[in-house]
C-alpha atoms as a PDB file:
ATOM      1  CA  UNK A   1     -29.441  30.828 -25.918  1.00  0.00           C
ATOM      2  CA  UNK A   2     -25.301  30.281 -25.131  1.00  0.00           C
ATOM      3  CA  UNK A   3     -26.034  26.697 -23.888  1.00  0.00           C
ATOM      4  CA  UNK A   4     -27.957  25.942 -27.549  1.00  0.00           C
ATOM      5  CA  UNK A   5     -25.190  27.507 -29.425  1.00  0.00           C
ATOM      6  CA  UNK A   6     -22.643  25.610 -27.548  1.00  0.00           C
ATOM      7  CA  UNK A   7     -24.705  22.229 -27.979  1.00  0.00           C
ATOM      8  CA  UNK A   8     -24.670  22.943 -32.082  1.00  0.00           C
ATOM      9  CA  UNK A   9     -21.045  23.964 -31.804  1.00  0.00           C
ATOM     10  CA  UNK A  10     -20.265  20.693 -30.101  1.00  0.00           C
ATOM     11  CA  UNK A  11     -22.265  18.232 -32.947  1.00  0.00           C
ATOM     12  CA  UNK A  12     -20.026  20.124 -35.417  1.00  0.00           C
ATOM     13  CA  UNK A  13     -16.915  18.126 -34.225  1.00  0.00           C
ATOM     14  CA  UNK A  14     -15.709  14.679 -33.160  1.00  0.00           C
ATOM     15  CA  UNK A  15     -14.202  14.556 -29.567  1.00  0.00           C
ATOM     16  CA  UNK A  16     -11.847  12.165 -29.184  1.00  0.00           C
ATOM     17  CA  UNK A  17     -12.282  10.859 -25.430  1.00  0.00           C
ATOM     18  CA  UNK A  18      -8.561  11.547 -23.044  1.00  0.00           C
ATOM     19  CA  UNK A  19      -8.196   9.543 -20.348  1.00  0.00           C
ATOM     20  CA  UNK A  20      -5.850   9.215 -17.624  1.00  0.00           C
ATOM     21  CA  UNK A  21      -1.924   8.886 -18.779  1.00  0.00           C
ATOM     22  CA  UNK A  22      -0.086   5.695 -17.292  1.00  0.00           C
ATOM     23  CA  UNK A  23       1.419   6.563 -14.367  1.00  0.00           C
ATOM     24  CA  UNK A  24       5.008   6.709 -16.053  1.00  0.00           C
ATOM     25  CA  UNK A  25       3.708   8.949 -18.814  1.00  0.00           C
ATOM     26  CA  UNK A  26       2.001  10.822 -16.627  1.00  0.00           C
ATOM     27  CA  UNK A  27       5.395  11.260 -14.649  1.00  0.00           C
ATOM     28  CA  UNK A  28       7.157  12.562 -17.722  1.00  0.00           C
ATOM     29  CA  UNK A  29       4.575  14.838 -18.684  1.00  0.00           C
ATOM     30  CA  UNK A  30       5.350  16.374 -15.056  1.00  0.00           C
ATOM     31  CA  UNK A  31       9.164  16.109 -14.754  1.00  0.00           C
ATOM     32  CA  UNK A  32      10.660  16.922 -18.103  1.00  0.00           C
ATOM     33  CA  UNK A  33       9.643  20.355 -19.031  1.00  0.00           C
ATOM     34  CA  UNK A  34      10.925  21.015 -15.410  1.00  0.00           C
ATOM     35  CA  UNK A  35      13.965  19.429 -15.735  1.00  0.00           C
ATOM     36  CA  UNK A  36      14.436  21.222 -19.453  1.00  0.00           C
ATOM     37  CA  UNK A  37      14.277  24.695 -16.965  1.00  0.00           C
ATOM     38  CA  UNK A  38      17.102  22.805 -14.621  1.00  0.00           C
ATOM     39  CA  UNK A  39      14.196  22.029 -11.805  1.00  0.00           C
ATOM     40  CA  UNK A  40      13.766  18.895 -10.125  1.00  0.00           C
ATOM     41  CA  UNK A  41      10.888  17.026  -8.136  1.00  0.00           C
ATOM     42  CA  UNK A  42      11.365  14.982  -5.456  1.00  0.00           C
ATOM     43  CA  UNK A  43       9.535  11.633  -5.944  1.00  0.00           C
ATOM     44  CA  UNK A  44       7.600  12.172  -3.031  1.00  0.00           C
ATOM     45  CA  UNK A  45       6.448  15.263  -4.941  1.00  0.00           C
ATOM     46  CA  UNK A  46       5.610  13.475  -7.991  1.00  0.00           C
ATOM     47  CA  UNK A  47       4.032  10.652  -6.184  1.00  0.00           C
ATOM     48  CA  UNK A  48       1.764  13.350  -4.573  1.00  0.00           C
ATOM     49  CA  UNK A  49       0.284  14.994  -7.886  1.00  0.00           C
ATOM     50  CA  UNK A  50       0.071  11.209  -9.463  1.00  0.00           C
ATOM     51  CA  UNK A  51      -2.272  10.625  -6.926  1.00  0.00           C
ATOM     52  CA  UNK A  52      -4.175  13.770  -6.491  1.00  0.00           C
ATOM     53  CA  UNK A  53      -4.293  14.485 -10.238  1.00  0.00           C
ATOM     54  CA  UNK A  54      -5.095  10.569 -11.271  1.00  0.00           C
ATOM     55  CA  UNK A  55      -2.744  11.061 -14.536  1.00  0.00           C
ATOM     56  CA  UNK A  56      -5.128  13.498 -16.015  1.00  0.00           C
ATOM     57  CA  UNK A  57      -3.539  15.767 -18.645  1.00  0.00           C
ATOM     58  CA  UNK A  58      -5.163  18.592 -17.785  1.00  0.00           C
ATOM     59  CA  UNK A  59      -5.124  18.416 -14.272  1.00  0.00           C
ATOM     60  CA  UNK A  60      -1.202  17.616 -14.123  1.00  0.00           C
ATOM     61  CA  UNK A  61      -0.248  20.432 -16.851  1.00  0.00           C
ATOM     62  CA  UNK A  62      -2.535  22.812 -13.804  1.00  0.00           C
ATOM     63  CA  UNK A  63      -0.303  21.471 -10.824  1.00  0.00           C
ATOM     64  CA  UNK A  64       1.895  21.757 -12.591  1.00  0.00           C
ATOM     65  CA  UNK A  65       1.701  25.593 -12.914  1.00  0.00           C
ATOM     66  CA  UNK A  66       0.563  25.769  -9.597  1.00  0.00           C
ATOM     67  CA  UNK A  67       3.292  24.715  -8.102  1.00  0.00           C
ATOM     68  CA  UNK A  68       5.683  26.366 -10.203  1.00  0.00           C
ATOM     69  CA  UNK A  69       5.342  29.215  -7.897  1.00  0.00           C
ATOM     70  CA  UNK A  70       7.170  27.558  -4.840  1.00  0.00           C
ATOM     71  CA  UNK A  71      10.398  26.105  -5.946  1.00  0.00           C
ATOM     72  CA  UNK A  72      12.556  26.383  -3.818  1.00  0.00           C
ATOM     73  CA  UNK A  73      16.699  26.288  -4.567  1.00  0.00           C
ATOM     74  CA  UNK A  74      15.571  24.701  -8.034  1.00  0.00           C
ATOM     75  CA  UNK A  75      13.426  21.887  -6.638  1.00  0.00           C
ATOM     76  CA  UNK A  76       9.574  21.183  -5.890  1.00  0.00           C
ATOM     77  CA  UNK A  77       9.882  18.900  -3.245  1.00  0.00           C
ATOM     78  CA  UNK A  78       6.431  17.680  -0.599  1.00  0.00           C
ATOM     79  CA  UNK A  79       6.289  21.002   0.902  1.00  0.00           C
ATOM     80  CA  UNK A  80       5.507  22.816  -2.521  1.00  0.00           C
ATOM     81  CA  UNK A  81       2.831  20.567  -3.495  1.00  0.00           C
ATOM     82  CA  UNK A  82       1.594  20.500  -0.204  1.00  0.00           C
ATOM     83  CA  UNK A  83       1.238  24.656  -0.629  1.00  0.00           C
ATOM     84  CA  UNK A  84       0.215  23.946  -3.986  1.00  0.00           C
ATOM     85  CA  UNK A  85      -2.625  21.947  -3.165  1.00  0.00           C
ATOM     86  CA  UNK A  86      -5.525  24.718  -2.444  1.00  0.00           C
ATOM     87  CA  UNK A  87      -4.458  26.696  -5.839  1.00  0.00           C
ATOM     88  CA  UNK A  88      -5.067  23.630  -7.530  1.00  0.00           C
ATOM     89  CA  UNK A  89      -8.129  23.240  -6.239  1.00  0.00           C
ATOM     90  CA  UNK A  90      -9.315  26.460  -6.682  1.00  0.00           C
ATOM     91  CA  UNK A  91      -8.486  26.736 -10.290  1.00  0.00           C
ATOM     92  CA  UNK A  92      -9.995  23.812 -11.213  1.00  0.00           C
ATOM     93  CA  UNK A  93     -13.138  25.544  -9.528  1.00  0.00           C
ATOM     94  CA  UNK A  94     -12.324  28.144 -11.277  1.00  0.00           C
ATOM     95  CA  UNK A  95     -11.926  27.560 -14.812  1.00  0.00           C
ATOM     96  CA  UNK A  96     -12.721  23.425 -15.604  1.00  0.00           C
ATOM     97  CA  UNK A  97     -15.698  22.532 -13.610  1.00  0.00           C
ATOM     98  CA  UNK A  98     -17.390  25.841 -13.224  1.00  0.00           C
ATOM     99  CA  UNK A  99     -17.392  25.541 -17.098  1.00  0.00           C
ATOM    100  CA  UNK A 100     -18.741  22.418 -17.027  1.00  0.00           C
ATOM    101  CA  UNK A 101     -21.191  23.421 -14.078  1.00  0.00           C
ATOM    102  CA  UNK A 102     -22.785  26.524 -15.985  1.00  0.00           C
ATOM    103  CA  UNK A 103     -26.531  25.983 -17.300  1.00  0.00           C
END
């Protein structure tokens, strides 16, 4: 009964399709509200998420957070996002596909 609900929900509205940011927006989406905190990435760090998170909003606001937890002497450099990696993974398991997933 959810999934008809949510299929009546969704008629109710116009989506307006996102699609992957250009890599230098996609960049500044990443680097300025750090910077605003007085943290830096390394652009071997920034490189990294472009890559893994294909300038998807979503995904880079996630990394984002994700690695937010191992800044180190106010800097993500490769090592974070290398530790970052898994969590990423795992909460995009978590929370966007699984959502996505459910029948």
């Amino acid at each position: 009964m959810a999934g008809d609900v949510k299929s009546y929900a969704e008629r109710l509205f116009d989506f307006v399709p996102i699609g992957s940011l250009a890599e230098q927006d996609a960049v500044e989406a990443l680097v300025e509200p750090a910077k605003n905190k007085g943290v830096r990435y390394s652009d071997d760090a920034v490189k990294k998420i472009f890559e893994l998170t294909e300038g998807y909003p979503y995904f880079i606001q996630e990394f984002g957070k994700q690695v937010w937890q191992f800044i180190n002497n106010d800097r993500i450099d490769i090592a974070a996002v290398d530790k970052a990696v898994p969590l990423f993974f795992k909460s995009l398991d978590n929370s966007f596909f699984i959502v996505r997933l459910a029948i």
